[in-house]
Protein backbone atom coordinates (compact mmCIF):
# COMPACT_ATOMS: atom_id res chain seq x y z
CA UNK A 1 0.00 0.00 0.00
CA UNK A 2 1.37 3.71 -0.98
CA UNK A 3 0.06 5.98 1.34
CA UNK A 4 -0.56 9.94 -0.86
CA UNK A 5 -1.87 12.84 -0.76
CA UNK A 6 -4.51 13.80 -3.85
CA UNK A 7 -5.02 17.70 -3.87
CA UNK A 8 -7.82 18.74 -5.85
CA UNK A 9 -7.21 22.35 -7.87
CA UNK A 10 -8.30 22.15 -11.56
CA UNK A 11 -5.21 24.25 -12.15
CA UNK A 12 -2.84 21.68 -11.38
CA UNK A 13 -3.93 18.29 -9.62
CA UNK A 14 -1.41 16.91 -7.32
CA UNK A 15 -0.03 13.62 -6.00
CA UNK A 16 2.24 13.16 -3.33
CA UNK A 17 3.28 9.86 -1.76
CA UNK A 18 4.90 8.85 1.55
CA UNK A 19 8.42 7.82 -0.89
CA UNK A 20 8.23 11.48 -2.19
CA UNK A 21 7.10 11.13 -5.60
CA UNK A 22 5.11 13.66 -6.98
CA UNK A 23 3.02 13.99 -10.13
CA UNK A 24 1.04 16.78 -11.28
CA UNK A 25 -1.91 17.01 -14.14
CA UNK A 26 -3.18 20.18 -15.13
CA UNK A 27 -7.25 20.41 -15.52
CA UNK A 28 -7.28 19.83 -19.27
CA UNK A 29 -8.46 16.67 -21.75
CA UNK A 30 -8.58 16.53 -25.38
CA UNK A 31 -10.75 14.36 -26.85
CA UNK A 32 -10.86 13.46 -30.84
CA UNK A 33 -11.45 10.20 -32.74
CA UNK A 34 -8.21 8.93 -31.74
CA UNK A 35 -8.81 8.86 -28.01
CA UNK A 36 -8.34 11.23 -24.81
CA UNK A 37 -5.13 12.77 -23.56
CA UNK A 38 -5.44 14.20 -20.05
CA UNK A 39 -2.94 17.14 -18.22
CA UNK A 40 -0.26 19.20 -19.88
CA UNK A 41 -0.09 17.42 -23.50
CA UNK A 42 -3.85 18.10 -23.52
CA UNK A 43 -3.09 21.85 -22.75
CA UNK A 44 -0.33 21.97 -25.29
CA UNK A 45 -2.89 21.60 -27.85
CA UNK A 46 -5.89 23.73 -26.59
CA UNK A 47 -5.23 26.65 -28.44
CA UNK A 48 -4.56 24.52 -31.83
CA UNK A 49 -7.59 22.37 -31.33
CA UNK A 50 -10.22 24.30 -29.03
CA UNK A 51 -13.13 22.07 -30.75
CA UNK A 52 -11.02 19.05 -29.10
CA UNK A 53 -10.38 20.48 -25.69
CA UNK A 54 -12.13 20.47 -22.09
CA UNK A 55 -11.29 22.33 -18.95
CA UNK A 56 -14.45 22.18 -17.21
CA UNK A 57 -14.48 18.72 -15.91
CA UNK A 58 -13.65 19.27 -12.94
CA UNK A 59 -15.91 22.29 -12.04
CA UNK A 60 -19.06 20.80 -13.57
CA UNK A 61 -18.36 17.47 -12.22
CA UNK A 62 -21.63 15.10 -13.40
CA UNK A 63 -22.74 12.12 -15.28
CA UNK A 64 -25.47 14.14 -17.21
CA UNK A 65 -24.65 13.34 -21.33
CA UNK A 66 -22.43 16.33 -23.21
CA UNK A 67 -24.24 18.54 -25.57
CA UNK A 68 -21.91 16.87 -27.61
CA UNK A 69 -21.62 13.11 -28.95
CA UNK A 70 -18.11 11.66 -27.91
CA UNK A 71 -16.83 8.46 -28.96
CA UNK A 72 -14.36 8.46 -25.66
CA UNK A 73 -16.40 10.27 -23.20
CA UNK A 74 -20.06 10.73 -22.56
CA UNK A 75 -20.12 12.83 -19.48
CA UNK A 76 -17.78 15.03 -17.63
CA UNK A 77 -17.04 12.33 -14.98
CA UNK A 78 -15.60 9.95 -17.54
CA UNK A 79 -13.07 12.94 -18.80
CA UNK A 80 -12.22 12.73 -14.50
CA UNK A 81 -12.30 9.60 -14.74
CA UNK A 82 -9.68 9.66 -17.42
CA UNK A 83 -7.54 11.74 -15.47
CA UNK A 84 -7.21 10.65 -12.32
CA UNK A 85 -6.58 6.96 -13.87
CA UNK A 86 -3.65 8.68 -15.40
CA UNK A 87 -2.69 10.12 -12.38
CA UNK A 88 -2.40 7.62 -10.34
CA UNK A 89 -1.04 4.98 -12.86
CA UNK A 90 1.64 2.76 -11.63
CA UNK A 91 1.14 3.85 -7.84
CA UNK A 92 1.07 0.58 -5.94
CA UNK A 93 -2.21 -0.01 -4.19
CA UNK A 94 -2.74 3.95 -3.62
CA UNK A 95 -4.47 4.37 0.04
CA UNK A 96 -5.61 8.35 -0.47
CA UNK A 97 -6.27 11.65 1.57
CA UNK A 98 -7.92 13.38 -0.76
CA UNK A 99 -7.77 17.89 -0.26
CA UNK A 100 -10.71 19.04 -1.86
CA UNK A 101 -11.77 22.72 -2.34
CA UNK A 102 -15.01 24.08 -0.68
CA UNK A 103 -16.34 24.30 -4.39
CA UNK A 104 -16.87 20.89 -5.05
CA UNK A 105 -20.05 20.26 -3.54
CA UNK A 106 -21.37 17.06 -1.61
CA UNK A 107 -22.76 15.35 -4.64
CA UNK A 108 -19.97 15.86 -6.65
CA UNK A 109 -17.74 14.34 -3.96
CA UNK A 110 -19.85 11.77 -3.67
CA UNK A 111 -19.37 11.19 -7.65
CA UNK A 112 -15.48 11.39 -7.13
CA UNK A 113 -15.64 8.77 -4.70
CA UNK A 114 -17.22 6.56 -6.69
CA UNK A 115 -14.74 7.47 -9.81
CA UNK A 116 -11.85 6.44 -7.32
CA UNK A 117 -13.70 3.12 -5.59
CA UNK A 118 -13.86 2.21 -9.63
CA UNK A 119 -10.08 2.27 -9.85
CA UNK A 120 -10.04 0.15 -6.73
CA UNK A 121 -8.36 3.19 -4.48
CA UNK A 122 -8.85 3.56 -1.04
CA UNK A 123 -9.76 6.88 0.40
CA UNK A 124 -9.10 6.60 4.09
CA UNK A 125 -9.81 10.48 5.12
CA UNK A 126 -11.32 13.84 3.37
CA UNK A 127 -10.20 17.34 4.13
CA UNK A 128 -11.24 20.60 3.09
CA UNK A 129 -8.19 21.95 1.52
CA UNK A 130 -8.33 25.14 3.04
CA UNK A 131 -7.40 23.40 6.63
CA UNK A 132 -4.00 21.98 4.63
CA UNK A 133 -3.03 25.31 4.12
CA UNK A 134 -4.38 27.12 7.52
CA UNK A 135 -2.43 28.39 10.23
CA UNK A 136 -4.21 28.24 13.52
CA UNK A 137 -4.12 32.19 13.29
CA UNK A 138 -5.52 32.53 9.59
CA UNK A 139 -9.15 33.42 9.63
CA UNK A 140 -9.62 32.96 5.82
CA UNK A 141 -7.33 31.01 2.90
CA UNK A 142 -7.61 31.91 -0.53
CA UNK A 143 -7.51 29.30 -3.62
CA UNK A 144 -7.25 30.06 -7.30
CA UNK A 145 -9.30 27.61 -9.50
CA UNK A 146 -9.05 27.55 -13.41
CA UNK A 147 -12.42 29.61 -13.66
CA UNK A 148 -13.30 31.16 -10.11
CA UNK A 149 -11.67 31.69 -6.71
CA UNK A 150 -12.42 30.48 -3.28
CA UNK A 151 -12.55 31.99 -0.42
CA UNK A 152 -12.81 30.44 2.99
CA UNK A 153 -13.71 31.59 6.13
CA UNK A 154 -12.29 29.89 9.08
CA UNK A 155 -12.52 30.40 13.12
CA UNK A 156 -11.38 28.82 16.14
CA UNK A 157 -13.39 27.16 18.78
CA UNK A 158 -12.64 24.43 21.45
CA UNK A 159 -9.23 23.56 20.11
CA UNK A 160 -10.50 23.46 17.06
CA UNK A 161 -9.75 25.39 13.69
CA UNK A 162 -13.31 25.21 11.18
CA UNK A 163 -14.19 26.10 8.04
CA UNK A 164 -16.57 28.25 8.80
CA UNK A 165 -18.12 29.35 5.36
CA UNK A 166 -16.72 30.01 1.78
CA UNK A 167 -17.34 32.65 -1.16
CA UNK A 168 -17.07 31.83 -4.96
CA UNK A 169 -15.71 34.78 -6.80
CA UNK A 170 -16.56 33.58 -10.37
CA UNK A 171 -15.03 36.04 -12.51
CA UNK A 172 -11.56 35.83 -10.59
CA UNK A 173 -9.96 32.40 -12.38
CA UNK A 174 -6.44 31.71 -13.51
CA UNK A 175 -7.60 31.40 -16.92
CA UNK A 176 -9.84 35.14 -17.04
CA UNK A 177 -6.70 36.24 -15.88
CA UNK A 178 -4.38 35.10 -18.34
CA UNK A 179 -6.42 35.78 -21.22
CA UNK A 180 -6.79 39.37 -19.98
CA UNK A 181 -3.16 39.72 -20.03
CA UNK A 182 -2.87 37.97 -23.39
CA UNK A 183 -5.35 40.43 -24.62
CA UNK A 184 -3.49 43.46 -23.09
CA UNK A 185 0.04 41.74 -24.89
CA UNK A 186 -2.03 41.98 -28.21
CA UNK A 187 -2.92 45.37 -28.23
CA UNK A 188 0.46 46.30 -26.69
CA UNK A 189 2.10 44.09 -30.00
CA UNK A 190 -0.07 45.49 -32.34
CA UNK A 191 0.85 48.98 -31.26
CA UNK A 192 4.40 48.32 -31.63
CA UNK A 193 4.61 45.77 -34.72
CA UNK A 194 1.38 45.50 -36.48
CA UNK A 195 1.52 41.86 -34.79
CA UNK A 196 -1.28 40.38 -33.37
CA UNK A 197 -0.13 37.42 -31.30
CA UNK A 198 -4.35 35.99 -31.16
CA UNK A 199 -4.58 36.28 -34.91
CA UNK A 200 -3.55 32.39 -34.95
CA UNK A 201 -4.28 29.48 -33.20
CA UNK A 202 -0.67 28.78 -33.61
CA UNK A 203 0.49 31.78 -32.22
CA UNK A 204 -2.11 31.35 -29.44
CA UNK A 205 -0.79 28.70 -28.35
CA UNK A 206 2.67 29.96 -27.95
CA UNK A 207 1.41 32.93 -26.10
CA UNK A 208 -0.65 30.47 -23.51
CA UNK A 209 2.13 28.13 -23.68
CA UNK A 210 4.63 30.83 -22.39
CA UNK A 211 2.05 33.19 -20.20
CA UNK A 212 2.34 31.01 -16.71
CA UNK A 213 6.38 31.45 -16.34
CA UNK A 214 5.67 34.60 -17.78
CA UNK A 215 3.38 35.85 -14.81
CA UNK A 216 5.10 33.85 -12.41
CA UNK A 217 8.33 36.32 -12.89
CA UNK A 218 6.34 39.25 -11.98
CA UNK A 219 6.04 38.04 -8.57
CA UNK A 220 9.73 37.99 -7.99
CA UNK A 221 10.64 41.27 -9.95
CA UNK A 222 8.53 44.21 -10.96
CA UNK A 223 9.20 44.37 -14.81
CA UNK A 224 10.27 41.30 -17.37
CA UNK A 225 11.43 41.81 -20.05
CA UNK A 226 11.17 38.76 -22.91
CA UNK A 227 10.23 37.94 -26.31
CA UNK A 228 7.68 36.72 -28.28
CA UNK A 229 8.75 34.32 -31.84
CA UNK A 230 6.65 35.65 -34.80
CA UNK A 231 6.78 35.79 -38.64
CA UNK A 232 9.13 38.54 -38.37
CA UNK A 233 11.31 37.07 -36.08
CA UNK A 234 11.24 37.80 -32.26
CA UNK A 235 9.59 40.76 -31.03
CA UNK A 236 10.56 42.40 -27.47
CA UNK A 237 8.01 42.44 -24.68
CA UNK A 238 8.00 43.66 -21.78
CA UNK A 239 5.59 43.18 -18.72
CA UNK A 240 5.32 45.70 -16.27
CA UNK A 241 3.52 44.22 -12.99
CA UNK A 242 2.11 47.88 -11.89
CA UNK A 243 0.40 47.94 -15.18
CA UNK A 244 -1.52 44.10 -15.31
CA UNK A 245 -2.50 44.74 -11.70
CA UNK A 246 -4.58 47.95 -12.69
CA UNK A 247 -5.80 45.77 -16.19
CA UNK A 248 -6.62 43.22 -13.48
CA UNK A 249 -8.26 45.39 -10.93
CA UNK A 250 -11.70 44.67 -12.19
CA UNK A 251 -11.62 41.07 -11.31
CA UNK A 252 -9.85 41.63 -8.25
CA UNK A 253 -11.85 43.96 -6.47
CA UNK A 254 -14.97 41.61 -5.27
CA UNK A 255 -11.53 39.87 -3.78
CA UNK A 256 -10.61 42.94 -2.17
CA UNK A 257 -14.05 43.98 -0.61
CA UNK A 258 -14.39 40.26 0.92
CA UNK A 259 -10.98 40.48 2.59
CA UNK A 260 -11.07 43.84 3.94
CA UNK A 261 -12.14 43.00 7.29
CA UNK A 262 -9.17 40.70 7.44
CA UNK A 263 -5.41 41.60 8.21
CA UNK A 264 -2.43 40.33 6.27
CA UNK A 265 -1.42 38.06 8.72
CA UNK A 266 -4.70 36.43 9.22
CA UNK A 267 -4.66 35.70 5.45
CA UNK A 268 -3.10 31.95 3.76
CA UNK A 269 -2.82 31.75 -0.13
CA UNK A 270 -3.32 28.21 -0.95
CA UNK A 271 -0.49 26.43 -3.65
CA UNK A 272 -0.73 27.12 -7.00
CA UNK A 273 -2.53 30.36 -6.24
CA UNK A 274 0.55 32.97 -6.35
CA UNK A 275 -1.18 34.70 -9.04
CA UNK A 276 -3.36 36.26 -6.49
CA UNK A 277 -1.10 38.04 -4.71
CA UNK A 278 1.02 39.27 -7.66
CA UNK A 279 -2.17 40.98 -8.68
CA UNK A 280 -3.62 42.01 -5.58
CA UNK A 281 -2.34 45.20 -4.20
CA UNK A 282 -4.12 44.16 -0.67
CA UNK A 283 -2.41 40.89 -0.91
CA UNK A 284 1.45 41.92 -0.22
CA UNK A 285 2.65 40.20 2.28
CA UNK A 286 0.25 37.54 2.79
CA UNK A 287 1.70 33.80 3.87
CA UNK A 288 1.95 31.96 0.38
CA UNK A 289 1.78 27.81 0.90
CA UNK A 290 4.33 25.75 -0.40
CA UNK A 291 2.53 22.41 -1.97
CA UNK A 292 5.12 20.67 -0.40
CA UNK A 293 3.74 22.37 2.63
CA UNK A 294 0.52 21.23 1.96
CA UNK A 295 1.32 17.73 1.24
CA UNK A 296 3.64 17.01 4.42
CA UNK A 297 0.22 18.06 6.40
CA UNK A 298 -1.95 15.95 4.35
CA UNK A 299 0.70 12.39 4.79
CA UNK A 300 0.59 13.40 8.20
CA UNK A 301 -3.26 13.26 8.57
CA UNK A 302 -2.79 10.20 6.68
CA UNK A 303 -1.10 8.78 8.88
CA UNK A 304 -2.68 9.51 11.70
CA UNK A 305 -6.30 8.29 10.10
CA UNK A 306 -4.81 4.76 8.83
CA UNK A 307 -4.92 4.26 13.02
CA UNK A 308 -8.14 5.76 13.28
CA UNK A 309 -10.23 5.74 10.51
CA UNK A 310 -12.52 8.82 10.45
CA UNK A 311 -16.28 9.04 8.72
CA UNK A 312 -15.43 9.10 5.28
CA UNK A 313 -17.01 12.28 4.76
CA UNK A 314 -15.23 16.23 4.14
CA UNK A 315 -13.44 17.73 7.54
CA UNK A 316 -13.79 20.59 8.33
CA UNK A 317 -12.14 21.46 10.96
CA UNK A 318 -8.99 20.20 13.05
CA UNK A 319 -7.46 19.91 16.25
CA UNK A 320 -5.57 23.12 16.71
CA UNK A 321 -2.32 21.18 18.18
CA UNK A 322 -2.78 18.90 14.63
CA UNK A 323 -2.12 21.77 12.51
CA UNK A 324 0.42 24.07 14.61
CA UNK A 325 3.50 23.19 12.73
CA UNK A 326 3.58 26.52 10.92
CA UNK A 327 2.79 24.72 7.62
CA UNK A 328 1.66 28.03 5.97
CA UNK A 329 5.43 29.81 5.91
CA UNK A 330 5.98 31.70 2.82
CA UNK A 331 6.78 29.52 -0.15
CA UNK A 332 10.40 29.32 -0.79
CA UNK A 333 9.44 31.56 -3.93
CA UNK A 334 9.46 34.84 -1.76
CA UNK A 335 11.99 33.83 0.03
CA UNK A 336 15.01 36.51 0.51
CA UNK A 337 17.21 34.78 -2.13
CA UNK A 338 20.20 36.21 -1.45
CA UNK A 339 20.41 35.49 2.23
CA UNK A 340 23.14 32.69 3.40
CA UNK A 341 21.93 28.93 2.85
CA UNK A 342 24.27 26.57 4.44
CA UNK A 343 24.47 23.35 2.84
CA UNK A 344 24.92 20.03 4.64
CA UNK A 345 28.88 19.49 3.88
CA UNK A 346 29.21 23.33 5.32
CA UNK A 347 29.13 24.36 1.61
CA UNK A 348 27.09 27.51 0.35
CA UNK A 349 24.82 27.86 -2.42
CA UNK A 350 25.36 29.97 -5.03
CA UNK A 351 23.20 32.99 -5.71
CA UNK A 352 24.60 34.69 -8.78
CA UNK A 353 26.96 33.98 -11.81
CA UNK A 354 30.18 36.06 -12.35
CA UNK A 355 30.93 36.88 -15.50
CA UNK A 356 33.60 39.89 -16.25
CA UNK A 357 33.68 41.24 -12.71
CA UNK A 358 29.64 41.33 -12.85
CA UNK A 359 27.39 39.89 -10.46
CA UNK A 360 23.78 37.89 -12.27
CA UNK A 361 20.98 36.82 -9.90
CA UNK A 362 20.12 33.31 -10.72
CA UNK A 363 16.30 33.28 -9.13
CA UNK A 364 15.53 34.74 -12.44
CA UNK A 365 16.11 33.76 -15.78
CA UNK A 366 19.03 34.58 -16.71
CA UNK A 367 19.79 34.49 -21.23
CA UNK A 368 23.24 33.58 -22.59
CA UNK A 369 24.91 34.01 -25.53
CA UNK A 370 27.86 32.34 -26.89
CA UNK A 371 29.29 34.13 -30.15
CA UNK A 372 33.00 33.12 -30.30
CA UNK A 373 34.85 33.41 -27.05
CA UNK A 374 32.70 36.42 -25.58
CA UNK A 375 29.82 35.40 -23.58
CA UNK A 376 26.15 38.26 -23.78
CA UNK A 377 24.47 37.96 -20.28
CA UNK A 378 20.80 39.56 -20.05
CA UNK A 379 18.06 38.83 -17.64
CA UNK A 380 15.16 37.14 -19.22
CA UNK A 381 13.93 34.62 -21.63
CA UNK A 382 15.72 35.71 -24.90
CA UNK A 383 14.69 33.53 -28.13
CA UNK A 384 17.94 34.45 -30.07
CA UNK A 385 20.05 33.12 -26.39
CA UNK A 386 21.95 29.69 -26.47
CA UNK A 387 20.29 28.83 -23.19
CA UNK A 388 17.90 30.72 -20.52
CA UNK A 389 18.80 29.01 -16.92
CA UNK A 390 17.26 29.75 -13.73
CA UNK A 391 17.62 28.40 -10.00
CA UNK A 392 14.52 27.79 -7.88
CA UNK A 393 13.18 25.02 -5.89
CA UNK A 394 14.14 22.28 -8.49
CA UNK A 395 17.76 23.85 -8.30
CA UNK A 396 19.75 25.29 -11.35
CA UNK A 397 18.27 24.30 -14.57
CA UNK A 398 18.38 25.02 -18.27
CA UNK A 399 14.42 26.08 -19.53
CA UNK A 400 15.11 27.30 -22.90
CA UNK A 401 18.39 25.97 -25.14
CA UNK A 402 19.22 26.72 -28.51
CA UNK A 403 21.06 22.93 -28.64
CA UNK A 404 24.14 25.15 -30.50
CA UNK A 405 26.17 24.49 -27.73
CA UNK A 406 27.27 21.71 -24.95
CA UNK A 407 26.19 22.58 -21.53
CA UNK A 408 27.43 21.24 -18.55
CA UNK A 409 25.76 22.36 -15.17
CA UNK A 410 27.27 22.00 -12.24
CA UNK A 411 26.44 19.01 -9.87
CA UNK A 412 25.63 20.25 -6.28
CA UNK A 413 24.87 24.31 -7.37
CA UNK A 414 27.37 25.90 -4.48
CA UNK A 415 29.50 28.53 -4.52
CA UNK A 416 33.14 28.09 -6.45
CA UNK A 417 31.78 25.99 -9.15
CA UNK A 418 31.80 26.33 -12.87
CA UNK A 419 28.58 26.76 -15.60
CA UNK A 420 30.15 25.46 -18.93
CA UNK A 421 28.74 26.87 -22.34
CA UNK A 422 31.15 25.83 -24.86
CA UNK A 423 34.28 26.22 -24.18
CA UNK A 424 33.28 28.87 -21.87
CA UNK A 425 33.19 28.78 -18.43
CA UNK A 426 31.57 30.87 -15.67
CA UNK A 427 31.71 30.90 -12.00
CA UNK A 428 29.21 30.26 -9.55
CA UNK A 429 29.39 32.45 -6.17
CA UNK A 430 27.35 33.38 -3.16
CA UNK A 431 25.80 37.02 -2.43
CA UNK A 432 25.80 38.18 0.67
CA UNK A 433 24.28 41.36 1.81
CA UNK A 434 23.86 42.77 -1.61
């Protein structure tokens, strides 16, 4: 028996298991007369195929028959079905904890159940996800969906922490928000060029296909500057975070009004919702959950419930002294990245490149160029650049590469090694105080 964690966000469902493998599917299947593809590949053809594609499975979660006749699917459960079979494929005997948002109402859990019982998967416990995120002194945890928010209220009473009530704000969703910026890109492009990046499905896709890194930068720094391919070649962008949060103010002001009661600190952003506070002028500051965060309190609830089986039925709330393990620190993404990390073997890590007596921050990407011996540095994701690194929780890594040149990264990512490009090398050091 594997013991995991299955968290529930239509942006991005998530496994974790007691031997630390995760696995993540985002909310999308593509159905034709060849079959159904669930999760990123499905995404990766949206914009090409939107006659093929599905992303409300999981928010309309039913049986009743599609408007449409499909050879591979008659009803949104059998697209879930679909999904969480390819989920959870290979995981031996899975024993679950399943997070669920507030949004997916009793029947429809019910329905999930019955998806997973198919796939012979034991569920041994429920929670609300907003209590995997919770503090004991958050009074309300926010969660980004692919087409609405969610908003829960919590309180404390006799040890306990509830969930108290929840809002829908369903206008606020990761994917309004990205095609408002995508829309805003457009008109900015066409100004410029004469381009219109939504004049294709093609170049659709590549705009949606490049959007979520794209926004996720803005939370670390307040302009990014990139590119976008086109016919003519690559055209400059650049995305200014002041400006998309007053494009975005719209959506985020019901947001706004239901939190204004609440102070910072009694606020939790749930994983995989960062875009809120990027966007959210009354959000700075607010605790931002690590999914790893999430899923170490989910095993442990786990493992407390394979001794003592509760109802199988949603919980609410929680034993106060369960969930006081600070589990809703800041995600290491807003961490201070240049302060000191000590390493194991008394080691740093490195927190810049030097190249010609200049210092590059590595917790954002970071373009190189090889012509010759001479080496071009630039922050951002350059299409004309041999390779676009950046170091975050998954360490240093390559995320865009020309495949011009060998690259050799370094093994462990400290301080006083060497980034090869080439014949080129360049060394790794730590920041302190800068």
């Amino acid at each position: 028996m594997t013991l995991a964690l299955l968290y529930l966000n239509d942006q991005a469902l998530r496994l974790f298991t007691e031997t630390g493998e995760q696995r993540s599917e985002s909310g999308y299947v593509q159905i034709d007369d060849n079959g159904l593809i669930s999760g990123d590949a499905a995404r990766a053809d949206a914009w090409l195929r939107p006659q093929f594609s599905y992303n409300q499975h999981w928010r309309q979660l039913d049986q009743r028959p599609l408007k449409k006749n499909l050879r591979w699917a008659r009803s949104h459960a059998d697209m879930a079905y679909a999904q969480l079979r390819q989920l959870l494929h290979g995981i031996d005997q899975p024993q679950l904890v399943l997070g669920v948002p507030a949004s997916l109402d009793d029947s429809q859990l019910a329905l999930l159940l019955g998806l997973l019982k198919a796939q012979s998967v034991e569920v041994c416990g429920i929670v609300d996800n907003a209590l995997l995120s919770a503090a004991p002194e958050h009074r309300a945890v926010l969660e980004l969906q692919q087409h609405q928010s969610v908003i829960s209220h919590l309180q404390r009473a006799d040890g306990q922490l509830q969930v108290a009530s929840h809002e829908l704000l369903l206008d606020l969703g990761a994917l309004a928000i990205q095609r408002d910026v995508a829309r805003h890109i457009s008109d900015q492009l066409i100004a410029d060029t004469r381009y219109d990046p939504l004049h294709s499905s093609a170049s659709q896709q590549a705009l949606h296909d490049a959007l979520p890194d794209w926004l996720a930068r803005l939370a670390q720094q307040a302009e990014y500057l990139t590119e976008l391919p086109s016919p003519q070649g690559p055209l400059a962008l650049r995305l200014n975070r002041a400006r998309l949060q007053g494009i975005l103010a719209p959506r985020t002001e019901n947001l706004n009004l239901a939190l204004q009661h609440h102070a910072a600190n009694h606020l939790a952003i749930a994983p995989a919702s960062d875009l809120l506070a990027t966007f959210s002028l009354n959000l700075s500051g607010v605790t931002i959950v690590g999914a790893a965060d999430a899923a170490r309190r989910g095993l442990a609830l786990g493992r407390a419930w394979q001794r003592n089986p509760p109802p199988l039925q949603r919980q609410q709330s929680l034993a106060i002294a369960l969930i006081d393990d600070r589990a809703g620190r800041p995600s290491a993404a807003r961490a201070d990245s240049t302060a000191q990390a000590q390493t194991d073997d008394g080691a740093t890590t490195a927190t810049h490149l030097l190249y010609q007596n200049r210092a590059w921050r590595l917790d954002q990407p970071l373009s190189i160029s090889l012509a010759g011996d001479q080496l071009a540095v630039a922050y951002g994701q350059l299409a004309s650049a041999d390779i676009t690194l950046i170091k975050d929780a998954q360490g240093l890594r390559v995320i865009a590469s020309s495949g011009a040149h060998e690259v050799q990264l370094p093994s462990r990512h400290k301080a006083g090694e060497w980034l090869q490009l080439g014949a080129s090398k360049i060394a790794l050091i730590e920041v302190v105080d800068a």
